[in-house]
C-alpha atoms as a PDB file:
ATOM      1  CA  UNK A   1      -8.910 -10.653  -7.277  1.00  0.00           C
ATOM      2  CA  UNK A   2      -5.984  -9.841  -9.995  1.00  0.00           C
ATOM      3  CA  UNK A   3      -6.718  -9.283 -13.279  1.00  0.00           C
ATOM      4  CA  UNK A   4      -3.814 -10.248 -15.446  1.00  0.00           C
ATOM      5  CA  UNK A   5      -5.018  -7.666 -17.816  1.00  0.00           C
ATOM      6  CA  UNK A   6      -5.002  -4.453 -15.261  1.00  0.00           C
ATOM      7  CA  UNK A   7      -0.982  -5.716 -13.566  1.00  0.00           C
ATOM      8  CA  UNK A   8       1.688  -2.958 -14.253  1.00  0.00           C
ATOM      9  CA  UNK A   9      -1.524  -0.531 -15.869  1.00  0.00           C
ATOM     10  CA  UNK A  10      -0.657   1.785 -13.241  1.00  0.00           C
ATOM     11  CA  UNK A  11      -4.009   1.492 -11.836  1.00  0.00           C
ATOM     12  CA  UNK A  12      -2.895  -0.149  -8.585  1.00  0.00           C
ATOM     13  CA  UNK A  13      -0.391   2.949  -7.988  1.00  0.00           C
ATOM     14  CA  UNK A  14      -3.148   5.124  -8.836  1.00  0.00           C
ATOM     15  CA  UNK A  15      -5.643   3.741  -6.206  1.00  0.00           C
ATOM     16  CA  UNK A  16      -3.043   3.368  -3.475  1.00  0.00           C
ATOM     17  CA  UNK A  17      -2.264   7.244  -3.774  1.00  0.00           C
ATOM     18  CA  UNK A  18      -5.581   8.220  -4.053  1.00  0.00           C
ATOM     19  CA  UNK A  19      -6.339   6.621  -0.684  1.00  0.00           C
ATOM     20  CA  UNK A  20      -3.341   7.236   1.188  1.00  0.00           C
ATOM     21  CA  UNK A  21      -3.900  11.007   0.209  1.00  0.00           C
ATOM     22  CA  UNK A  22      -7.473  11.019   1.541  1.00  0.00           C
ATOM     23  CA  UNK A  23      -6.737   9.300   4.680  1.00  0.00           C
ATOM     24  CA  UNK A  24      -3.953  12.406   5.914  1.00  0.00           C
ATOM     25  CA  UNK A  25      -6.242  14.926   4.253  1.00  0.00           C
ATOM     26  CA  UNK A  26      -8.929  13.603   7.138  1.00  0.00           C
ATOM     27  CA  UNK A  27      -6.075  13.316   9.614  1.00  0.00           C
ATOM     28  CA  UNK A  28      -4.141  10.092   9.516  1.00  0.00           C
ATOM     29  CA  UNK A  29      -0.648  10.422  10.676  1.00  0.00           C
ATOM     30  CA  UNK A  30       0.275   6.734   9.490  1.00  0.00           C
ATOM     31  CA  UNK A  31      -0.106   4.479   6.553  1.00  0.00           C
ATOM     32  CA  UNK A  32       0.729   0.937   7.327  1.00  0.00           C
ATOM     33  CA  UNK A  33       0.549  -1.638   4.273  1.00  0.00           C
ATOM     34  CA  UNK A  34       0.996  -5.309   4.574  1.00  0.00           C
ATOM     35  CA  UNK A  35       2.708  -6.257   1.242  1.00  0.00           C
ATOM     36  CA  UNK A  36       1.871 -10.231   0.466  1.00  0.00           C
ATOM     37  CA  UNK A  37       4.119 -10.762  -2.512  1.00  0.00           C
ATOM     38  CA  UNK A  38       6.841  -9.457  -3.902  1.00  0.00           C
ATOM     39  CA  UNK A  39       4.932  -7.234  -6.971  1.00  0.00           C
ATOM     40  CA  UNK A  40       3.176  -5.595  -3.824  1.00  0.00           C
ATOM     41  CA  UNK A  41       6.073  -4.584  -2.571  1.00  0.00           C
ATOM     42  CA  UNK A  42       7.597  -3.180  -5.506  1.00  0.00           C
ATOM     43  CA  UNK A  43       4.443  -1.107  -5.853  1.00  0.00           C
ATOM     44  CA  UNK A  44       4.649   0.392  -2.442  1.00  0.00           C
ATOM     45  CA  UNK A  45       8.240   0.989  -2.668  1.00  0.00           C
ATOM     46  CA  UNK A  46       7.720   2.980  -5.743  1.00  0.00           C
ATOM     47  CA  UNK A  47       5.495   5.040  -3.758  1.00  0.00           C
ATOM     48  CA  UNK A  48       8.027   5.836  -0.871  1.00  0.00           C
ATOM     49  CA  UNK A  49       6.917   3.257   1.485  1.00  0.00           C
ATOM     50  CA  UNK A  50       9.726   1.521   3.469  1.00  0.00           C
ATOM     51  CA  UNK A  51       9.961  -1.820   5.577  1.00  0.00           C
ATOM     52  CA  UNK A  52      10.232  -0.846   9.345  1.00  0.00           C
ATOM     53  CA  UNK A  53      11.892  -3.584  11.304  1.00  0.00           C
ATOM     54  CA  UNK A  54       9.877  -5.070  14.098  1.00  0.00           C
ATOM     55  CA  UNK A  55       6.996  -2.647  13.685  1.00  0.00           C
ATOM     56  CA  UNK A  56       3.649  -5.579  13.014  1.00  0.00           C
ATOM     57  CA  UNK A  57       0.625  -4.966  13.609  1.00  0.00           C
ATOM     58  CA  UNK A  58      -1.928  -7.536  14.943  1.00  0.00           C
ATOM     59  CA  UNK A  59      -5.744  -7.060  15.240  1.00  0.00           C
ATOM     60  CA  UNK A  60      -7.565  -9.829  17.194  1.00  0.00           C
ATOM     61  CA  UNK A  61     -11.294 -10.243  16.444  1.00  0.00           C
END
């Protein structure tokens, strides 16, 4: 759920970080995000994420 009140707070980039820094800490070798607009993918990009071509990832369940 979006908030109009919390977008562009930094609080999104601040949550994102936090997470992606605990997951290596415990031994991740790989963040994958899933951007579904185009404000998600400004966020990640500002964080150093970039768009690999042809790497998806499905999970059936």
């Amino acid at each position: 759920m979006r908030l109009a009140h919390a977008r562009r707070s930094g609080r999104g980039a601040a949550v994102t970080s936090w997470l992606i820094a605990r997951g290596f800490e415990r031994g991740a070798t790989l963040a994958h995000l899933d951007p579904d607009d185009d404000a998600a993918v400004r966020l990640y990009a500002r964080l150093g994420f970039v768009e690999v071509p042809g790497f998806n990832v499905f999970v059936n369940q």
